[in-house]
Protein backbone atom coordinates (compact mmCIF):
# COMPACT_ATOMS: atom_id res chain seq x y z
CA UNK A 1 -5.92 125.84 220.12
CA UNK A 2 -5.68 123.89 223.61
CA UNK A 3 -5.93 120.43 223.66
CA UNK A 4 -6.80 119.55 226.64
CA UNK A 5 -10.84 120.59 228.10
CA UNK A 6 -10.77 122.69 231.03
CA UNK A 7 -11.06 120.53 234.09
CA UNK A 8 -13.79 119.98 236.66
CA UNK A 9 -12.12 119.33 239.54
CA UNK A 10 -8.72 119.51 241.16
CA UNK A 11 -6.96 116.67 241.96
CA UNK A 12 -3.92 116.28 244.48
CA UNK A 13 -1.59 113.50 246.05
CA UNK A 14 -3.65 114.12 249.21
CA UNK A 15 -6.78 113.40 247.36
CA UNK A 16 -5.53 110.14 245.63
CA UNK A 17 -4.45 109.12 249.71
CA UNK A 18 -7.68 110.45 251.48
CA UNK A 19 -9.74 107.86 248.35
CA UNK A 20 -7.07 105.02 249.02
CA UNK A 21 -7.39 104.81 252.54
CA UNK A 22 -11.12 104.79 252.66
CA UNK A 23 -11.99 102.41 249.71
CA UNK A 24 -8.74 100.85 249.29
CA UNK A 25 -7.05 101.12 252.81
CA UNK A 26 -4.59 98.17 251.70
CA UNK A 27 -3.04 100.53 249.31
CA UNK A 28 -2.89 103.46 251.21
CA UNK A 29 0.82 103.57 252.07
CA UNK A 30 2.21 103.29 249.26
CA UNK A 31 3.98 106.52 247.89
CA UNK A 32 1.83 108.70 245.20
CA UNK A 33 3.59 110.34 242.82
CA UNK A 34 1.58 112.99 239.79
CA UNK A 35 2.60 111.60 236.65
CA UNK A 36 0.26 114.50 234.62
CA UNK A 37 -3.04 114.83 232.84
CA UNK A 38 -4.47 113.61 229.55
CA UNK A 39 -7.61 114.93 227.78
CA UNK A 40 -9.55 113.00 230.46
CA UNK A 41 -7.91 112.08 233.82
CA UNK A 42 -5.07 112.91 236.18
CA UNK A 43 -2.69 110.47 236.55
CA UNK A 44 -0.64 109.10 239.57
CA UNK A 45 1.56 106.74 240.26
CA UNK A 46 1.09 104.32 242.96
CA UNK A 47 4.35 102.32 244.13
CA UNK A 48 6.23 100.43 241.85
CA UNK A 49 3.33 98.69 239.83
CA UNK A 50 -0.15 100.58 239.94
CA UNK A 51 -1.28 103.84 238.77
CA UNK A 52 -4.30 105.98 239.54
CA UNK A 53 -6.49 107.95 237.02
CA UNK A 54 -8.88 110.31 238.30
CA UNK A 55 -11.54 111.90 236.10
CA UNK A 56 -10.71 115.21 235.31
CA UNK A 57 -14.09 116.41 234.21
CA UNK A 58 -17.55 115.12 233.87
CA UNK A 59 -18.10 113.35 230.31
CA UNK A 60 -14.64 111.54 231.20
CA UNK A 61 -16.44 109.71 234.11
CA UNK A 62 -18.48 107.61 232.06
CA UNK A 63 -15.26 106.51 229.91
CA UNK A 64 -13.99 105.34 233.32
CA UNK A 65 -16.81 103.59 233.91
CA UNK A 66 -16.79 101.94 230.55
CA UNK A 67 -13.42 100.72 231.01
CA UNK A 68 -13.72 99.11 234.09
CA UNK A 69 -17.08 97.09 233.35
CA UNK A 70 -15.69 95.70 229.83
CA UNK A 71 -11.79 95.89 229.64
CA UNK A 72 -11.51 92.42 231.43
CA UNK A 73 -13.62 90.69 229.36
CA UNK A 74 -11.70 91.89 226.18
CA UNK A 75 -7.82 91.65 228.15
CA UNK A 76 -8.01 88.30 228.77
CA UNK A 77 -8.03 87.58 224.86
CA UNK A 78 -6.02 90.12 223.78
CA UNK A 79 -1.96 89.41 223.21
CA UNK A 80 -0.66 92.29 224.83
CA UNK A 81 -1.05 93.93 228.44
CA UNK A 82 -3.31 96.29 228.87
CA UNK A 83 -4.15 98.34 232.20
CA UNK A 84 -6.20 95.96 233.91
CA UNK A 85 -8.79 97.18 236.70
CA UNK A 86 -7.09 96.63 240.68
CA UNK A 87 -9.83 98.86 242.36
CA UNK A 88 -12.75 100.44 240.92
CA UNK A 89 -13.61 103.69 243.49
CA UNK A 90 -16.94 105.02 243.42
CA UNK A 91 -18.39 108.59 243.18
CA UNK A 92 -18.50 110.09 247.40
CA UNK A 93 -18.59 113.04 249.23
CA UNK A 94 -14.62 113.55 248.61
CA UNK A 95 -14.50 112.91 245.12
CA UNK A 96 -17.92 112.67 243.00
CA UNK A 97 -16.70 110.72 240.16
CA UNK A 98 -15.62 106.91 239.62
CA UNK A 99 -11.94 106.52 239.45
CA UNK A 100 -9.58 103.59 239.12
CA UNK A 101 -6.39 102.21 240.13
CA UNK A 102 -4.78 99.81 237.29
CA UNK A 103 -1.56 97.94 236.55
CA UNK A 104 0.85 100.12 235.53
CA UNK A 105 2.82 99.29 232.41
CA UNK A 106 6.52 100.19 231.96
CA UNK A 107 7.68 101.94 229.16
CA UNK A 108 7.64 104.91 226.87
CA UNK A 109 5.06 106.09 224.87
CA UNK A 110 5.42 105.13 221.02
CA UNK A 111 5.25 109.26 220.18
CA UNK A 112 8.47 109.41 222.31
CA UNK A 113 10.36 107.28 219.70
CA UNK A 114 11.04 108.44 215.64
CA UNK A 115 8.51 107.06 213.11
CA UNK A 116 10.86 105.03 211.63
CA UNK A 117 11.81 103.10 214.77
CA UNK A 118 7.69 102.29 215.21
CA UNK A 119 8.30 99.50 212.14
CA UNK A 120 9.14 96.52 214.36
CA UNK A 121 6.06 96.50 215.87
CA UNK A 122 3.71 97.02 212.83
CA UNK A 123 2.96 93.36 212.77
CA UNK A 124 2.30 93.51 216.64
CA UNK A 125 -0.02 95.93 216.21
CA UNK A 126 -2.09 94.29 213.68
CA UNK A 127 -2.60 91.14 215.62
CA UNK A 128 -3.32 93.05 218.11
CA UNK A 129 -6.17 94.30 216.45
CA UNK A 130 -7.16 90.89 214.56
CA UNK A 131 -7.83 89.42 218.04
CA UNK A 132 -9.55 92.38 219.60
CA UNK A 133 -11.99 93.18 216.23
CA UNK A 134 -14.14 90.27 216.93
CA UNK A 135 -18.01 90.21 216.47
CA UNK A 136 -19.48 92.10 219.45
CA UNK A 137 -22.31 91.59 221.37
CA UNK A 138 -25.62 93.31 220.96
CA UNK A 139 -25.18 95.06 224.10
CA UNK A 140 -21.67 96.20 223.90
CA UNK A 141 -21.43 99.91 224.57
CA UNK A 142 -21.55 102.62 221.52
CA UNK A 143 -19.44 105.28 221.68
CA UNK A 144 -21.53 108.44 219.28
CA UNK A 145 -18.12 109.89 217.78
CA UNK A 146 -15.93 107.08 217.54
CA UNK A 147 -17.11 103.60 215.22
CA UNK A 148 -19.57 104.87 213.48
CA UNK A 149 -20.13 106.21 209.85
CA UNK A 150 -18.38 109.18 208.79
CA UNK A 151 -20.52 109.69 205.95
CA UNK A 152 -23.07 112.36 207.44
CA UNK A 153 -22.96 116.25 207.65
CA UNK A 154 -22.11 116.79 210.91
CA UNK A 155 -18.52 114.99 210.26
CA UNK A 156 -18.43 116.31 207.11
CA UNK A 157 -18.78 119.82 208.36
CA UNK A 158 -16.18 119.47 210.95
CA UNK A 159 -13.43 118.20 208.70
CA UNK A 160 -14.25 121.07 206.23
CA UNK A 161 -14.16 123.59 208.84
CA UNK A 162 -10.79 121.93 210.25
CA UNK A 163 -9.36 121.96 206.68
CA UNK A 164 -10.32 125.47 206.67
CA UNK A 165 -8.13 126.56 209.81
CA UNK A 166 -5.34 124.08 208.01
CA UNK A 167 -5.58 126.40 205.12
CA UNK A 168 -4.39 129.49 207.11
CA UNK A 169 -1.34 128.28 207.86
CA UNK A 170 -0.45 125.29 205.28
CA UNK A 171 -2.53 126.25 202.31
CA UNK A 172 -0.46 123.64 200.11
CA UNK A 173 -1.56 121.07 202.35
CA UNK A 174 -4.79 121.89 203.00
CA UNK A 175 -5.54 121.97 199.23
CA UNK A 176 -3.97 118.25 198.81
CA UNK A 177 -6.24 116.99 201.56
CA UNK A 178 -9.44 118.05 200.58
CA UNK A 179 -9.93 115.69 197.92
CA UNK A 180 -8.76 112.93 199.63
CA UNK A 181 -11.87 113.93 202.40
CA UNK A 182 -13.87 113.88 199.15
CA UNK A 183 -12.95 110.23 197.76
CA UNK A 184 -12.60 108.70 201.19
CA UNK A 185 -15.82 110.14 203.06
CA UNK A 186 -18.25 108.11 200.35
CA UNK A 187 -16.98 105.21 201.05
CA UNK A 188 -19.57 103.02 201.10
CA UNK A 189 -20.35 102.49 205.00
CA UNK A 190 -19.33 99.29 206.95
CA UNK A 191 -22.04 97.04 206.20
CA UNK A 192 -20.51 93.85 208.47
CA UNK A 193 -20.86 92.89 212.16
CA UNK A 194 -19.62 95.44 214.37
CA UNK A 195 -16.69 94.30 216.02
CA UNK A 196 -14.97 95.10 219.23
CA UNK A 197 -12.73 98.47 218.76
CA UNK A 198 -10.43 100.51 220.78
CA UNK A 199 -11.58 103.70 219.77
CA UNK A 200 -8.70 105.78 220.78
CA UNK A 201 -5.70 104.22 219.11
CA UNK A 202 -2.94 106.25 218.27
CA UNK A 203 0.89 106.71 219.14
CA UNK A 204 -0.04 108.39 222.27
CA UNK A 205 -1.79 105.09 223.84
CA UNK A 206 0.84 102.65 222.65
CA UNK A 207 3.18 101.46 225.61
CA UNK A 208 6.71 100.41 224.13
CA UNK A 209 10.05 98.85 225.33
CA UNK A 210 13.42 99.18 225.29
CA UNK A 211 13.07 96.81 222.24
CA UNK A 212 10.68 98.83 220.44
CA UNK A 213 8.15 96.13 221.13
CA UNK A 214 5.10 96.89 222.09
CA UNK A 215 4.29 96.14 226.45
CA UNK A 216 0.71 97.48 226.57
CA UNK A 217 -1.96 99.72 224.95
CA UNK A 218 -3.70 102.21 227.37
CA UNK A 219 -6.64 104.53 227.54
CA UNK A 220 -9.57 102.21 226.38
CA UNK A 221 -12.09 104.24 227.82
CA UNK A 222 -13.50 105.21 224.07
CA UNK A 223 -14.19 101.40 224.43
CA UNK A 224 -16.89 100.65 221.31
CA UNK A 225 -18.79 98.15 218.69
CA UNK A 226 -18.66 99.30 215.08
CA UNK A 227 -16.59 99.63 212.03
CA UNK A 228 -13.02 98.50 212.42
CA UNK A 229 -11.69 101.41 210.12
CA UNK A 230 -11.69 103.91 212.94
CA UNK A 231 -8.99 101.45 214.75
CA UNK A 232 -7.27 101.07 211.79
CA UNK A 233 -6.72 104.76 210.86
CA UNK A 234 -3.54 103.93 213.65
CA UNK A 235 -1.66 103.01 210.21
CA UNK A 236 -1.73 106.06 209.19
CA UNK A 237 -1.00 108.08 212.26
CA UNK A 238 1.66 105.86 213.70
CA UNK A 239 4.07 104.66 210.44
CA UNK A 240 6.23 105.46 207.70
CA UNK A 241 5.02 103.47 204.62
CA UNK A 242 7.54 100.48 205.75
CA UNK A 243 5.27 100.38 208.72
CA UNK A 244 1.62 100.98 206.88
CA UNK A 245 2.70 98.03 204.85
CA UNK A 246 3.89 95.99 206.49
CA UNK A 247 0.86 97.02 209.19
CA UNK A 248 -1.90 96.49 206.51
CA UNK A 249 -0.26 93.15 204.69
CA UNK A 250 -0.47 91.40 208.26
CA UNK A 251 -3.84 92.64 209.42
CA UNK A 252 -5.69 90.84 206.33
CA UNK A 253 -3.95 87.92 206.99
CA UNK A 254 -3.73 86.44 203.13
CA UNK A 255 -7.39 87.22 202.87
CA UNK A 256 -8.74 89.48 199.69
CA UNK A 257 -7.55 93.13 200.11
CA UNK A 258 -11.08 95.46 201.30
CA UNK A 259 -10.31 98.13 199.69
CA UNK A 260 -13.35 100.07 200.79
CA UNK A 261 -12.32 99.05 204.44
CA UNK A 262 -9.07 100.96 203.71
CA UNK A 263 -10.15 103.83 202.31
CA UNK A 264 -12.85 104.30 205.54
CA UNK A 265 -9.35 103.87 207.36
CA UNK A 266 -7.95 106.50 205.70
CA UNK A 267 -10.87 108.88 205.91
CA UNK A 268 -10.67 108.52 210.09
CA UNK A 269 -6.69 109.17 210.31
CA UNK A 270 -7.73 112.51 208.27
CA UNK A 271 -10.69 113.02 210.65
CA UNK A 272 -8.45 112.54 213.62
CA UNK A 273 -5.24 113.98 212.42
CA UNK A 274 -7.08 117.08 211.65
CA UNK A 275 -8.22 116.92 215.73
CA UNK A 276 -4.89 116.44 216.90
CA UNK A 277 -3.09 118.84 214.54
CA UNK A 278 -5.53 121.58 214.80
CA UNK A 279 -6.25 121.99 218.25
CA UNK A 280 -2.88 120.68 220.28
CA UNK A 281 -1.14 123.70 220.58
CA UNK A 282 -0.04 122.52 224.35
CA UNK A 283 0.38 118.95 223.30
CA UNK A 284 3.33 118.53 220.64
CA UNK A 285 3.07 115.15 220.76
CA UNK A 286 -0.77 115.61 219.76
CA UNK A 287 -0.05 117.74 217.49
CA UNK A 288 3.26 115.50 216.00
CA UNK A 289 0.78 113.27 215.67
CA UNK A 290 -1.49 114.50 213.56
CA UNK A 291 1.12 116.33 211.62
CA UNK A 292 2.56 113.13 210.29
CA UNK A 293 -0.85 111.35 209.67
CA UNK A 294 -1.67 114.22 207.89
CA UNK A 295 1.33 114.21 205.78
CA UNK A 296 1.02 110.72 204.83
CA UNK A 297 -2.29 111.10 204.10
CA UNK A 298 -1.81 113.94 201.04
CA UNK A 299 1.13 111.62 199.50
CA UNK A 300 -1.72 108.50 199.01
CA UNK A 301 -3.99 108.17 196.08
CA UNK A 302 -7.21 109.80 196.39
CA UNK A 303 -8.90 107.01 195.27
């Protein structure tokens, strides 16, 4: 299956210099240069240090807007760069959705590099998220697929019907995975503060160096308040079990292992590994992805 929705709009260099020089004429010479699509925007390249994302299609204009009202107040705490708003353009007659130009930040995607390399930065990644899963506010934004409880029919139905297609084509697997979905999904539901939460964290959206550090985390337009298990499902899709270990010890900090926590964790990787390796037939690193998460995922315990 395609990954990627069908687009709204077309978007071209021209475009990106036609918005520049009449909301942001100070920017308008620099060169543009298409660095692709996502599920969600085009991308550009702006000079040596910005980039441009354009909404691709409507529902991904409201992501854009969510990222720009609330990822500086969250950056400024947060120990790693992330792709901070330089100009917010709104909706006109050229181009009728919000679109943004952010710092750029250099590197390589952490699906470009092999699993086992992704260890160094486990611990990286986990403070990362210990900073960013503080309490959040009553009127932080909700996000209805990303967050929330898992435990319902409508999620349950989807990752039967998912496991179903899996079944086709990796029967074996399939039949490992199912009662994992069945231990995992009744989890008792995250019954603490909801807490600030990426929403969209997986190989994909994690900027690396030559070091194998981690220099950013993108994409934060699935920007949310609720359970931090969805974020931490990233264990899962991103390590070996060097990494998940290493990942998990340094998240809880020396406090009382949550085992329920953990097993809601391992209920979203399924959930999204079954997305991305189910319906990323033009993505392989989508697909890679989920493959791998997936794979982990039928060598754990099922309770």
């Amino acid at each position: 299956m395609s990954a990627a929705p069908t687009a709204d709009v077309t978007t071209t260099p021209a475009l990106v210099r036609d918005l520049l020089a009449a909301q942001a004429p100070s920017l308008a010479d620099l060169p543009v240069t298409p660095l692709g699509h996502g599920w969600d925007n085009d991308l550009y390249r702006l000079g040596e240090g910005l980039l441009v994302r354009l909404p691709r299609r409507e529902q991904a204009a409201g992501l854009v807007e969510n990222e720009a009202r609330w990822l500086p107040v969250l950056g400024e705490g947060l120990p790693i760069e992330t792709p901070q708003p330089v100009v917010v353009g709104t909706p006109s007659d050229a181009f009728g959705y919000p679109w943004l130009v952010v710092a750029y930040i250099a590197g390589t995607p952490a699906s470009n590099i092999p699993v086992p390399e992704r260890t160094v930065f486990a611990e990286q990644l986990a403070d990362l998220l210990w900073a960013l899963h503080a309490p959040a506010p009553q009127h932080a934004p909700l996000n209805p697929v990303r967050g929330g409880s898992l435990a319902n029919p409508e999620s349950d139905a989807r990752v039967r019907q998912r496991l179903a297609d899996l079944a086709t084509t990796e029967p074996d697997l399939a039949a490992a995975l199912a009662p994992r979905w069945d231990a995992w999904s009744r989890t008792p539901d995250h019954d603490g503060t909801d807490v600030w939460l990426h929403g969209d964290l997986h190989p994909h959206n994690l900027v690396v160096g030559a070091d194998r550090l981690l220099s950013g985390v993108i994409d934060w337009g699935d920007l949310t308040a609720g359970d931090p298990a969805c974020d931490l499902a990233a264990a899962w899709l991103t390590f070996d079990a060097d990494g998940r270990a290493r990942f998990i010890a340094q998240y809880e900090h020396g406090l009382p292992h949550d085992a329920a926590l953990w097993a809601r964790a391992r209920a979203w990787a399924l959930h999204l590994g079954l997305i991305f390796a189910t319906q990323s037939d033009d993505e392989p690193a989508l697909a890679a992805i989920g493959r791998h998460a997936l794979e982990a995922l039928a060598a754990e315990l099922s309770a």
